[in-house]
Protein backbone atom coordinates (compact mmCIF):
# COMPACT_ATOMS: atom_id res chain seq x y z
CA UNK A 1 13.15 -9.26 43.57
CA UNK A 2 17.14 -8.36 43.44
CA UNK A 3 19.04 -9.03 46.59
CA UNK A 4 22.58 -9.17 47.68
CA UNK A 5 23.48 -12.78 48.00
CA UNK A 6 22.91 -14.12 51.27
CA UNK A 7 24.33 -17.06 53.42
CA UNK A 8 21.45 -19.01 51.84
CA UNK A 9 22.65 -18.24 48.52
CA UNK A 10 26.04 -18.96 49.03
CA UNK A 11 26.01 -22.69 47.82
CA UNK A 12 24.80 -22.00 44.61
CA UNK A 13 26.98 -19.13 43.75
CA UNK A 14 29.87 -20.96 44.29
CA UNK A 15 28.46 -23.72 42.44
CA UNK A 16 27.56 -21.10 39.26
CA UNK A 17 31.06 -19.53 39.56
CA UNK A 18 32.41 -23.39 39.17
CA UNK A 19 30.82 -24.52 36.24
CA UNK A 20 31.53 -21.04 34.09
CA UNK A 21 34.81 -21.89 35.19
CA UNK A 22 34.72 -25.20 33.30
CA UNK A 23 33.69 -22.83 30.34
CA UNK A 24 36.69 -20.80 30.10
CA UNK A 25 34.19 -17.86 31.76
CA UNK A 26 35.59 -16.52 34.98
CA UNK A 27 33.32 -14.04 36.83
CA UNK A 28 33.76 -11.95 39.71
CA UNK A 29 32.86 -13.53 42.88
CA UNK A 30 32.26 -9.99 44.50
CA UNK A 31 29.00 -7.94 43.50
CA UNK A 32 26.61 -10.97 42.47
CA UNK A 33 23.17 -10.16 42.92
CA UNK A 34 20.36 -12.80 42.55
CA UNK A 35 16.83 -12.18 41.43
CA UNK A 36 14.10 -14.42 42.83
CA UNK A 37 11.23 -13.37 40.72
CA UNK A 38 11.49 -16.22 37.83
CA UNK A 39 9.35 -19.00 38.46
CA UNK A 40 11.30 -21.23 36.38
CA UNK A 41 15.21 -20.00 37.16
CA UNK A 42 16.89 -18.67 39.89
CA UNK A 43 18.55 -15.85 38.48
CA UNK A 44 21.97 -14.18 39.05
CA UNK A 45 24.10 -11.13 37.35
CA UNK A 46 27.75 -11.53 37.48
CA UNK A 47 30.54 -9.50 35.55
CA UNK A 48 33.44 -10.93 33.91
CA UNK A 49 37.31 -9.71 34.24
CA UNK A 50 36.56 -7.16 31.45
CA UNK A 51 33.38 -5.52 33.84
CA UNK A 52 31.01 -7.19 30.89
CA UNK A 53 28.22 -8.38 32.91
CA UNK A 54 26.24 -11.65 32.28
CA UNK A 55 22.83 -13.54 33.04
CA UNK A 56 23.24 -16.90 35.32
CA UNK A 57 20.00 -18.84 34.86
CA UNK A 58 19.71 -22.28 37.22
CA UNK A 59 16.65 -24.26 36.53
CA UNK A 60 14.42 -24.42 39.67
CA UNK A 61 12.88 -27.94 39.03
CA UNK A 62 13.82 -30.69 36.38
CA UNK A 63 10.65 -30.21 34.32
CA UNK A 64 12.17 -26.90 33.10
CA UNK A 65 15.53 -28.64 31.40
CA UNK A 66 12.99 -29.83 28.77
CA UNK A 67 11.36 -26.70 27.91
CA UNK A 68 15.21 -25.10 28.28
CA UNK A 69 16.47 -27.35 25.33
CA UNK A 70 12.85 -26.27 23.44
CA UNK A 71 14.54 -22.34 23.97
CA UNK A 72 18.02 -23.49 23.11
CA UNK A 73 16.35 -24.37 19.83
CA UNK A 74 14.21 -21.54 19.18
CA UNK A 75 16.80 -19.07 20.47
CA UNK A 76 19.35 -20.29 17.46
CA UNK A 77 16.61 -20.00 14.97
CA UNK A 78 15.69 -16.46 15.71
CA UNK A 79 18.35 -14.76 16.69
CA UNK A 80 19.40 -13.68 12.77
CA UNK A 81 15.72 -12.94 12.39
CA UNK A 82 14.05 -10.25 14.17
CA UNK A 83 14.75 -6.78 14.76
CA UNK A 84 15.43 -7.33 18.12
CA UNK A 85 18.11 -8.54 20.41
CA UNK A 86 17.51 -11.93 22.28
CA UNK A 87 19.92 -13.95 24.80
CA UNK A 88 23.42 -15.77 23.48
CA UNK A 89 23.66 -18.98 25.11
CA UNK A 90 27.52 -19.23 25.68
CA UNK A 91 26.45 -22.02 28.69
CA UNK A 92 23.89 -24.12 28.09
CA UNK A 93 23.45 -27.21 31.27
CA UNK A 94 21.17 -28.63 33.21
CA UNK A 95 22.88 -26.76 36.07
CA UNK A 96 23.24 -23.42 34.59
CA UNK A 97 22.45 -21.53 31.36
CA UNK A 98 24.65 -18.60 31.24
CA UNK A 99 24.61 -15.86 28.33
CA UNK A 100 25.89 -11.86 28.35
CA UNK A 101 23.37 -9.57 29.13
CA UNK A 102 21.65 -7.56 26.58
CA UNK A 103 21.61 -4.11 25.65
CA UNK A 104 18.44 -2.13 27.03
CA UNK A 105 16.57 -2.40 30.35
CA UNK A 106 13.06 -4.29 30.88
CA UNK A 107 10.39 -1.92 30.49
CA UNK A 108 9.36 -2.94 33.81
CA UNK A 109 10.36 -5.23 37.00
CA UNK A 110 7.86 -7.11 38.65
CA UNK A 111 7.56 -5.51 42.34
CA UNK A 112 8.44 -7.39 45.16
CA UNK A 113 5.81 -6.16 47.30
CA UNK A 114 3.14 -8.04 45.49
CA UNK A 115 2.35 -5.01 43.66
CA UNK A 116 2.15 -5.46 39.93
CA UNK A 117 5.23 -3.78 37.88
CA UNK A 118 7.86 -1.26 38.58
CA UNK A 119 7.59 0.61 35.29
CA UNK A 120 11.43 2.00 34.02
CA UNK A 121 8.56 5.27 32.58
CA UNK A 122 5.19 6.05 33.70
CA UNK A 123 3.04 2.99 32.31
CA UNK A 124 0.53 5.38 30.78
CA UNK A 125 3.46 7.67 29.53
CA UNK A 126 4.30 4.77 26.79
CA UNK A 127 5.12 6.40 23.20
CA UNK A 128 4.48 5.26 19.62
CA UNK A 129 8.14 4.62 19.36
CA UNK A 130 7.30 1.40 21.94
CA UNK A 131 4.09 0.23 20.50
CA UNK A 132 5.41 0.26 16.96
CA UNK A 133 8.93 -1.34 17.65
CA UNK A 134 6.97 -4.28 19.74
CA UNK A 135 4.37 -4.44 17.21
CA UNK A 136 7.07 -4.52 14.46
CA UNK A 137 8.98 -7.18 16.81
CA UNK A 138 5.88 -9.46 16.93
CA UNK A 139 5.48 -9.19 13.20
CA UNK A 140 8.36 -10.44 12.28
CA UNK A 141 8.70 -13.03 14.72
CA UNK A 142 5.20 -14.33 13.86
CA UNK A 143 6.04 -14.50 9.93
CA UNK A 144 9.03 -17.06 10.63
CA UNK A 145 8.75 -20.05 8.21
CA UNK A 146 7.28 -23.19 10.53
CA UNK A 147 9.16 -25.33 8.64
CA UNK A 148 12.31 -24.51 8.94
CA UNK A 149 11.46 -23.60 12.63
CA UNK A 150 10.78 -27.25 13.29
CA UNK A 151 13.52 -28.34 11.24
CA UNK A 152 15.41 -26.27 13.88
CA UNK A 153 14.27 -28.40 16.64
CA UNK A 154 11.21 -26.27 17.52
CA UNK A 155 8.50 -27.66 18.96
CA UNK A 156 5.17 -27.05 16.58
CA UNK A 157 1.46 -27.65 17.49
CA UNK A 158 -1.23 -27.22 14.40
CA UNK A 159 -4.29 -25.03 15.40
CA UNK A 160 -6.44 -27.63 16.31
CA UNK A 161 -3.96 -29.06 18.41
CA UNK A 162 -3.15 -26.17 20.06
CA UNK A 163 -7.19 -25.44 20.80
CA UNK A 164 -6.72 -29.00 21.80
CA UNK A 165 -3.87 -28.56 24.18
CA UNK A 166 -5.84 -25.93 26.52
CA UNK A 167 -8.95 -27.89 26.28
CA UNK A 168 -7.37 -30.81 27.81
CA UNK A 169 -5.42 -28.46 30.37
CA UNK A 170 -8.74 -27.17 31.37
CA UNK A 171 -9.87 -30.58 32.16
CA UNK A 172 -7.32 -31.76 33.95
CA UNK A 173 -7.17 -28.61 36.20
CA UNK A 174 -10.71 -29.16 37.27
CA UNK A 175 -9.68 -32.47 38.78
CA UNK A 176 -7.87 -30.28 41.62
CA UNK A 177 -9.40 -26.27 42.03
CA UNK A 178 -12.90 -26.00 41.80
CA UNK A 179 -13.81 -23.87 38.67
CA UNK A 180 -17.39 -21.82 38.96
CA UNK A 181 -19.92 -23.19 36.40
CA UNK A 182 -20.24 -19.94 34.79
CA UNK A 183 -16.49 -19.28 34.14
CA UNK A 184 -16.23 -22.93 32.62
CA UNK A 185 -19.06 -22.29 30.49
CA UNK A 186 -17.24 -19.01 29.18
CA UNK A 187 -14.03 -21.27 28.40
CA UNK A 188 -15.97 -23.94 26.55
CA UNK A 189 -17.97 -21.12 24.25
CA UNK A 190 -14.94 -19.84 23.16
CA UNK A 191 -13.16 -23.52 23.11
CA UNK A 192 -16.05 -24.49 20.84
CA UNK A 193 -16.46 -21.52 18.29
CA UNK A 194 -14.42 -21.59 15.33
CA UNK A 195 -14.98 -18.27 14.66
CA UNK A 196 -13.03 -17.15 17.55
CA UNK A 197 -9.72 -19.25 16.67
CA UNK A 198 -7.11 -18.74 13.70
CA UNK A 199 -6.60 -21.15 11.03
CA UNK A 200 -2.51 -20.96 11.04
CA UNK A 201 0.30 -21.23 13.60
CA UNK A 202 3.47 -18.95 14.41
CA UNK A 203 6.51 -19.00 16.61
CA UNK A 204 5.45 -17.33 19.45
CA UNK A 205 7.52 -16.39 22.38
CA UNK A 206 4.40 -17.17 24.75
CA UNK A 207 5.14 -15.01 27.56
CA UNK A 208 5.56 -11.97 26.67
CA UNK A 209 5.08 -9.94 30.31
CA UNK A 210 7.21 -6.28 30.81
CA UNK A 211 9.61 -7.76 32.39
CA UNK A 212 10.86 -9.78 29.35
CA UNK A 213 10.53 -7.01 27.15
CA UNK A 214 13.58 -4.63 26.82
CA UNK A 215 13.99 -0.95 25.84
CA UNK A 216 16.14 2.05 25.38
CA UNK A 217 16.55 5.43 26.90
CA UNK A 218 13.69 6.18 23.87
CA UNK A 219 11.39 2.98 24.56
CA UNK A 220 12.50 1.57 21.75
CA UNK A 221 11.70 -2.16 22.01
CA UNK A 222 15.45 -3.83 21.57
CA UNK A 223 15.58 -7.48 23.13
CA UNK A 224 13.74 -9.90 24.06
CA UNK A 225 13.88 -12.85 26.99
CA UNK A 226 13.00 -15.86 28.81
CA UNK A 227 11.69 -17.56 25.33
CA UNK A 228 10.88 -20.62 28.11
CA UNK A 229 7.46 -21.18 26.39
CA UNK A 230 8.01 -20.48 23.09
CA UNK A 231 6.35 -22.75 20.35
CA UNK A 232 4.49 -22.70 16.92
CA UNK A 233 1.17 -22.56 17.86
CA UNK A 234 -2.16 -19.85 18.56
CA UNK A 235 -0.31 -16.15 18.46
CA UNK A 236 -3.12 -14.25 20.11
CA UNK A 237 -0.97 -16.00 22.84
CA UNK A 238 1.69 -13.02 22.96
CA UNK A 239 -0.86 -10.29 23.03
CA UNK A 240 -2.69 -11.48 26.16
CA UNK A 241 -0.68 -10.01 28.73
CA UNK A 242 -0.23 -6.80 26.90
CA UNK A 243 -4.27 -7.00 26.82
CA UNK A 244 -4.29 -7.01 30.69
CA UNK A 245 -2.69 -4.03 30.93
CA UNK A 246 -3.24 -1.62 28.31
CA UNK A 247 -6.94 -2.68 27.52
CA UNK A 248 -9.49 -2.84 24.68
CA UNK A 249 -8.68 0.35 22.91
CA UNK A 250 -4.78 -0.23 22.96
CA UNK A 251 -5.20 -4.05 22.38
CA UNK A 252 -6.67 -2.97 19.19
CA UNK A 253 -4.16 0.21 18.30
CA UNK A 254 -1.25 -2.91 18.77
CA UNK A 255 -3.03 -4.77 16.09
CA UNK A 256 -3.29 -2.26 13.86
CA UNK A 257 0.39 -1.56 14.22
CA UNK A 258 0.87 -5.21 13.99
CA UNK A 259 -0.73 -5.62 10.84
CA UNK A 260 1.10 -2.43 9.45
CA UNK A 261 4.18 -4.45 9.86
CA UNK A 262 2.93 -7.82 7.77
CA UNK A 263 1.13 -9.53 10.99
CA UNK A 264 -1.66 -11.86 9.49
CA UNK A 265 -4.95 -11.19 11.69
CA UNK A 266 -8.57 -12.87 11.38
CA UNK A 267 -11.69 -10.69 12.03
CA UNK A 268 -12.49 -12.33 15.72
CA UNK A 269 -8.90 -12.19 16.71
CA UNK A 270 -8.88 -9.19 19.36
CA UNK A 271 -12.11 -11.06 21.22
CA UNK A 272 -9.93 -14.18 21.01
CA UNK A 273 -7.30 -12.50 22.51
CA UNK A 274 -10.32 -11.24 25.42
CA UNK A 275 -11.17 -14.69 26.16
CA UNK A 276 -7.72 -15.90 26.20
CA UNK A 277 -7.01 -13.57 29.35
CA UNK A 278 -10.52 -14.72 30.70
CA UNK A 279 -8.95 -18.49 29.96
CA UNK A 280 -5.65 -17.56 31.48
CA UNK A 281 -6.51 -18.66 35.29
CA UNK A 282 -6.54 -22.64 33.83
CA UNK A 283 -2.52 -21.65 32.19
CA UNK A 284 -1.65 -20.56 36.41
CA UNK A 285 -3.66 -23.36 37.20
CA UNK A 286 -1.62 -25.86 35.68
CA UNK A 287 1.67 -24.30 36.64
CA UNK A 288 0.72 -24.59 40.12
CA UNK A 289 0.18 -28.82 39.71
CA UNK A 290 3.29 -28.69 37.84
CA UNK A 291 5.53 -27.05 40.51
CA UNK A 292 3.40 -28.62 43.40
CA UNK A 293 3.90 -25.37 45.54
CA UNK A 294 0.99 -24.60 47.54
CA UNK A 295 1.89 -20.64 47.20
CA UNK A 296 1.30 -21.38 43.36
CA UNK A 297 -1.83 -23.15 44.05
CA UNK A 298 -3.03 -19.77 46.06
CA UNK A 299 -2.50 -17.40 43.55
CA UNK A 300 -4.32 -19.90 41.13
CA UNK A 301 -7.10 -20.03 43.34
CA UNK A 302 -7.13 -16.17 43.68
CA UNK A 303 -6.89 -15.62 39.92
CA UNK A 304 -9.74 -18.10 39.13
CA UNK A 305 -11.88 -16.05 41.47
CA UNK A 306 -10.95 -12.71 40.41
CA UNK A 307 -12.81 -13.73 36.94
CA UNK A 308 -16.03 -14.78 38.56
């Protein structure tokens, strides 16, 4: 949700507007708008003396300066890599992150009536020029060298310890929502079947929703954002979301694309991918302990019972 600053707002402006001051960055004071949606940052847009306009990201809570410096990483070791845009750091605190904005427009907003997306075209409307430029993005992204990505600072997790990792977030969510017998039965076939899982990593950018993904006037794919989660870890991870809202049939025209471009597939990947999103309520689940906001804790509880 964009607003125009209010009185409750004012604090922090000022307070953003002070530090890229300390950076040699002075922004206009008049015209800020702030955009509440993030979970992570509050989020301003600002311009500069020369009207170029720029992304002011404040952490919400201090967990997120330690996934921040994970993005600082993975940010510097991608951006000469893919054949998309993503975000130039020119501040980088725990106070603010500040960076210029990108070329292109996200393909859609998230709407502040509780209502899904805003699309920027008709969802269903969606050519092969934006499947093929995100599959193409996704590609290359997912053939980085892990390696030299951790070498770079990012944070890697093998396959096993990835499965691992949402194994033990399961468990630990079910120590505060109550999680129907047959849905946690679901997770722990698909936990337990090799068949189901891949036997390499990739860098991921891990939450890859509309509104991180940008486009042109053409819906070409050409940036993309908030690389808060990335990793090296399970990459049927960035096709979840998309498999939400575009379904079966499309979930498996993206991987076809996908693979067109040099993305490495297994034969059980799109069902992984299924049971991921089934597996997705513990991921909201555990974002709601982190944040300790009983709002988060609702829509957990909402999403765990919309997969009964």
């Amino acid at each position: 949700m964009t607003i125009q600053p209010s009185h409750d707002y004012q604090a922090v402006i000022e307070e953003m507007l002070a530090i890229t001051r300390q950076h040699g960055i002075r922004l206009n004071p008049e015209g800020i708008t702030i955009n509440e949606s993030g979970m992570d940052f509050l989020v301003a847009m600002a311009t500069d003396d020369n009207e170029g306009a720029w992304i002011l990201r404040k952490p919400r809570r201090p967990d997120v300066w330690e996934r921040a410096c994970n993005e600082q990483n993975v940010l510097a070791f991608v951006r000469d890599r893919l054949s998309v845009e993503v975000p130039d750091w020119r501040i980088f605190t725990s106070e603010l992150i500040a960076y210029p904005l990108l070329d292109g427009n996200p393909v859609a907003t998230v709407d502040p009536g509780g209502a899904g997306y805003v699309w920027q075209f008709e969802q269903a409307s969606l050519t092969d020029t934006f499947f093929d430029s995100l599959a193409q993005a996704l590609a290359t992204l997912h053939q980085a060298d892990l390696k030299e990505a951790a070498a770079a600072g990012v944070r890697v997790k093998s396959p096993q310890e990835a499965r691992e990792a949402f194994s033990n977030n399961i468990e630990e969510i079910r120590q505060s929502f109550e999680i129907p017998e047959k849905l946690y039965t679901r997770w722990q076939t698909w936990l337990s079947e090799d068949s189901y899982w891949p036997e390499h990593s990739t860098l991921n950018h891990g939450d890859l929703h509309p509104p991180h993904i940008l486009v042109n006037g053409s819906q070409k794919v050409t940036g993309l954002i908030d690389w808060t989660e990335a990793e090296c870890a399970d990459h049927g991870k960035d096709f979840v979301i998309l498999f939400a809202l575009f379904g079966e049939e499309r979930l498996r025209d993206l991987l076809g694309r996908y693979e067109k471009f040099g993305g490495k597939v297994w034969p059980r990947m799109h069902e992984h991918i299924v049971e991921q999103w089934v597996a997705y309520p513990a991921l909201v689940a555990k974002f709601a302990l982190v944040t300790g906001k009983e709002s988060d804790r609702e829509m957990a509880k909402g999403m765990i019972a919309s997969f009964q």
